[in-house]
C-alpha atoms as a PDB file:
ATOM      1  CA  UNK A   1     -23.128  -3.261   2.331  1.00  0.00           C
ATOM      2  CA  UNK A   2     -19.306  -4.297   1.588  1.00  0.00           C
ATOM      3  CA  UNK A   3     -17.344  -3.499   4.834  1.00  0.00           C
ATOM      4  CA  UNK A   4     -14.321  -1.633   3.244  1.00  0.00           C
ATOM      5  CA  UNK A   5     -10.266  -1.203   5.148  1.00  0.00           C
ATOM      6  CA  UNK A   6      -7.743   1.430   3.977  1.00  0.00           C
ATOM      7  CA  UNK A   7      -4.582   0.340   5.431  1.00  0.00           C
ATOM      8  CA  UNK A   8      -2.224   2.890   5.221  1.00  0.00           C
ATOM      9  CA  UNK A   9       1.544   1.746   5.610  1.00  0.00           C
ATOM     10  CA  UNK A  10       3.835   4.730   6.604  1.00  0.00           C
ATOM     11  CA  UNK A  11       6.764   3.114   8.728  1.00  0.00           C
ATOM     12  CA  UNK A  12       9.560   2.135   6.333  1.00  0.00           C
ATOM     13  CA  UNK A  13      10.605  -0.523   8.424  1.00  0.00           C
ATOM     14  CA  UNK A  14      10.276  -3.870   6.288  1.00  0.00           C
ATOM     15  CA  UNK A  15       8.617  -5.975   9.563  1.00  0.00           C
ATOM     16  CA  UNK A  16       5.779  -3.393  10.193  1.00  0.00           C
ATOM     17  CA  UNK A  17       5.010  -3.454   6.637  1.00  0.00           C
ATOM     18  CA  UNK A  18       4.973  -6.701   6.703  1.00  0.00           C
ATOM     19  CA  UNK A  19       2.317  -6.844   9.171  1.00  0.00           C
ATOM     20  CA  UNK A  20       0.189  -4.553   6.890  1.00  0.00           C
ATOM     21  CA  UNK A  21       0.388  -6.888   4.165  1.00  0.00           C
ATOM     22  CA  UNK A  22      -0.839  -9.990   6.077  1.00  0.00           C
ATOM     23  CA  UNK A  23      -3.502  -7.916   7.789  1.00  0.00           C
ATOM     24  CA  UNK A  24      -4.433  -6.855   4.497  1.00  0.00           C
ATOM     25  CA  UNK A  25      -4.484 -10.573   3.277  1.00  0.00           C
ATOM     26  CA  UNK A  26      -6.587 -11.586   6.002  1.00  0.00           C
ATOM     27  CA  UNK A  27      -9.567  -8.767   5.972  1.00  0.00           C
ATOM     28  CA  UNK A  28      -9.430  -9.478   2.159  1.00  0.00           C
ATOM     29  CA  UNK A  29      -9.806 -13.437   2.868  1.00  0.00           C
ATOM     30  CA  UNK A  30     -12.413 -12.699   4.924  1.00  0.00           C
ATOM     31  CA  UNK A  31     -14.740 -10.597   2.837  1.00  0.00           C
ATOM     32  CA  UNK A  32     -13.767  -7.355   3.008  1.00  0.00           C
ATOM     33  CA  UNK A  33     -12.714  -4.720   0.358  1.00  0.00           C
ATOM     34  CA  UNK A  34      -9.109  -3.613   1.415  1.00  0.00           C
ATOM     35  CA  UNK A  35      -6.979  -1.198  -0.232  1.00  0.00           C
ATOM     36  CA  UNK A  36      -3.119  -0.246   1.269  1.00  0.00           C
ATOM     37  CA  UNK A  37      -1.859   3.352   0.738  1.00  0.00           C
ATOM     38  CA  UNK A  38       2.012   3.047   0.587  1.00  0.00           C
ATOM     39  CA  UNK A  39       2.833   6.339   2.348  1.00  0.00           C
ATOM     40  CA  UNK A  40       6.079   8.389   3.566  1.00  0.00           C
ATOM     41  CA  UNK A  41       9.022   6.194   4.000  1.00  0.00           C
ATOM     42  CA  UNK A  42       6.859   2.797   3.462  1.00  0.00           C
ATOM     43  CA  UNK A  43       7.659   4.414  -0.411  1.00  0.00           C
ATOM     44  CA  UNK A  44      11.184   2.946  -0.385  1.00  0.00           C
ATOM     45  CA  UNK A  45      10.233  -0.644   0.399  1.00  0.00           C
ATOM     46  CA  UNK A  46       8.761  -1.874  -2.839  1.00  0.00           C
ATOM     47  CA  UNK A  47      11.984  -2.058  -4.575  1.00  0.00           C
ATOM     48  CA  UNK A  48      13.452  -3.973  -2.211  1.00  0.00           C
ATOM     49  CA  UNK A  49      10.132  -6.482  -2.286  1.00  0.00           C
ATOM     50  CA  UNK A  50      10.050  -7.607  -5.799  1.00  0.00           C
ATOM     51  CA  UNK A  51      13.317  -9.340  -5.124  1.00  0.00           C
ATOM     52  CA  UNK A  52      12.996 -13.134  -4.640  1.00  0.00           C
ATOM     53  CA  UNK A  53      15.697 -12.761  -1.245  1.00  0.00           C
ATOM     54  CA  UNK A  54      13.678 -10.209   0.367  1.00  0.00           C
ATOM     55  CA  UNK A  55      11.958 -11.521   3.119  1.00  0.00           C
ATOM     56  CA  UNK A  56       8.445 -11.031   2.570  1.00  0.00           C
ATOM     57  CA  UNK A  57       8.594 -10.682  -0.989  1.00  0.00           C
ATOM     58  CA  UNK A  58       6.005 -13.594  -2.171  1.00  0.00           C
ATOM     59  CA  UNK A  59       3.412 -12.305   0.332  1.00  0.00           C
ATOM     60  CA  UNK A  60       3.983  -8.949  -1.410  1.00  0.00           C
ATOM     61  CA  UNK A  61       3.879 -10.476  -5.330  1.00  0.00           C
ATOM     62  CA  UNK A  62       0.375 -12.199  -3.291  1.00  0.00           C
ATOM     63  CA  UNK A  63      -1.412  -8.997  -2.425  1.00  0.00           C
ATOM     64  CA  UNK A  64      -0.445  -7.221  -5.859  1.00  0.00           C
ATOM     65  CA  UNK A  65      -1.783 -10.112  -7.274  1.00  0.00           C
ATOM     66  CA  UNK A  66      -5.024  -9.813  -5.443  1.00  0.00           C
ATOM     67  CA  UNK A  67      -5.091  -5.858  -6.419  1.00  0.00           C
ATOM     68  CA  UNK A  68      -4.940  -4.924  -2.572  1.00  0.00           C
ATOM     69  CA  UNK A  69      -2.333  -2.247  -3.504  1.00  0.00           C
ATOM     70  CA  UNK A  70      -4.965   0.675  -3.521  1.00  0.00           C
ATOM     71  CA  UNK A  71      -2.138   3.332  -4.011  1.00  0.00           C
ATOM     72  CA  UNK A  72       1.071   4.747  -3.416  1.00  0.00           C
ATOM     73  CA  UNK A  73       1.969   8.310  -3.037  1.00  0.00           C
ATOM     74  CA  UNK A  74       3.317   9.926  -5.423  1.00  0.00           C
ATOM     75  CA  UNK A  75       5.289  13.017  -3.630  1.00  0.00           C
ATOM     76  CA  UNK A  76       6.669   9.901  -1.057  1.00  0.00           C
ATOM     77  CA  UNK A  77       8.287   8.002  -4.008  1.00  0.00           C
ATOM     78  CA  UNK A  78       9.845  10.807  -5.505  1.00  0.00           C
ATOM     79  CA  UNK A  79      11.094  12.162  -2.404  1.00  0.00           C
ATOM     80  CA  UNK A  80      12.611   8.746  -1.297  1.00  0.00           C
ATOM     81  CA  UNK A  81      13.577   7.325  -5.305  1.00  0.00           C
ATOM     82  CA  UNK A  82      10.514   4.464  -5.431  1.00  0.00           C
ATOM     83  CA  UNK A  83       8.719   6.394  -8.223  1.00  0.00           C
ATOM     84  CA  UNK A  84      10.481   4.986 -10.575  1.00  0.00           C
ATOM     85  CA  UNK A  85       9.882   1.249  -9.593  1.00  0.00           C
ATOM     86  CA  UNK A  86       6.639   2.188  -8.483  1.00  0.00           C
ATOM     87  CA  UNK A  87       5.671   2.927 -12.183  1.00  0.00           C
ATOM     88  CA  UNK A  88       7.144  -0.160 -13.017  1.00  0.00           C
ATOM     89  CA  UNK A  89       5.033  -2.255 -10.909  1.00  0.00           C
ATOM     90  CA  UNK A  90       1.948  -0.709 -12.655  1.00  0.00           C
ATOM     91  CA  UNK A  91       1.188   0.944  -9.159  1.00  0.00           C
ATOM     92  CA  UNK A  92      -1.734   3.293  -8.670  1.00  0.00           C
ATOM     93  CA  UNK A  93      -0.175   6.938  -8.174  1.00  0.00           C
ATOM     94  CA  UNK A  94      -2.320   8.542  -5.418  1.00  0.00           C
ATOM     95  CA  UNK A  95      -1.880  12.137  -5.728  1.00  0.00           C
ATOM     96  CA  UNK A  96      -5.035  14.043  -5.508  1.00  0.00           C
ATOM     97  CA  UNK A  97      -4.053  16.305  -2.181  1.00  0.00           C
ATOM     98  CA  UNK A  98      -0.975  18.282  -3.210  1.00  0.00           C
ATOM     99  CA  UNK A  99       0.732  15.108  -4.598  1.00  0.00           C
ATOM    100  CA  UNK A 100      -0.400  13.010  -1.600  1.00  0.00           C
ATOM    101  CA  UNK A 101      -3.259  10.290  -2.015  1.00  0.00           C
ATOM    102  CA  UNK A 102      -6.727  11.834   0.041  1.00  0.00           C
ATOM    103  CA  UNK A 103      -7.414   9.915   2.966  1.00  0.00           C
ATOM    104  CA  UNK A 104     -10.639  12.008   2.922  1.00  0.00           C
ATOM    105  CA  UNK A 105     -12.057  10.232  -0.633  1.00  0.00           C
ATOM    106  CA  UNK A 106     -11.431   6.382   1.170  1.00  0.00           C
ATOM    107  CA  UNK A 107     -13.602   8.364   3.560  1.00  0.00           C
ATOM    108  CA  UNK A 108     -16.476   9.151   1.405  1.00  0.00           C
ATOM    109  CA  UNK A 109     -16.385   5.920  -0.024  1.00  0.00           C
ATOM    110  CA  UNK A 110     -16.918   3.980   3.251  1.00  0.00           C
ATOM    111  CA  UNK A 111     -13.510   2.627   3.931  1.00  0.00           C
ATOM    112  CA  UNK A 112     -12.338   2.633   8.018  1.00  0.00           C
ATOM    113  CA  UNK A 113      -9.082   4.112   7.833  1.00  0.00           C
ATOM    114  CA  UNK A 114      -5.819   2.006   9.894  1.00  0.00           C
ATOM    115  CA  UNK A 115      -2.212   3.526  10.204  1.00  0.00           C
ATOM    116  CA  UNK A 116       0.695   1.655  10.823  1.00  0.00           C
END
């Protein structure tokens, strides 16, 4: 069976996030199925990481690549102005539990749940 990560990002603070991302790089690299929820104020940053001066930002171009961008929430980026971009960036909208993405359907599908 495919060991499976959900690592969900809430902290809008650009260093934690980046420490997501590379963990996210590395379970991928080594065989597991990983999929980040961009949550709460985490929202904001993906504006700010498609630009080329943002520290960070190839690693993040890397893991949407590599389709490890399982989500972001939708009620999160329209509360803190990322829906927008986030729609832009062809990013999932997860929005099944009152506009937030279900933490409990990662569950059911076998994923082990991090937040950061």
């Amino acid at each position: 069976m495919m060991k499976k990560i959900a690592l969900v990002a809430y902290t809008g603070e650009l260093m934690c996030f980046s420490h997501v991302m590379l963990y996210a790089q590395d379970f991928a690299e080594k065989g597991y199925e990983v999929s980040i929820v961009i949550e709460g104020a985490a929202t904001k940053l993906i504006g700010e990481l498609v630009k080329s001066e943002t520290p960070f930002a190839p690693l993040y171009a890397k893991i949407r690549e590599k389709g490890l961008i399982g989500c972001i929430c939708k009620a999160c980026s329209v509360k803190m102005g990322s829906y927008d971009e986030a729609v832009r960036q062809g990013l999932k909208m997860g929005d099944d539990m009152q506009g937030h993405p279900s933490l409990e359907s990662y569950v059911q599908d076998g994923y082990r749940i991090m937040t950061f």
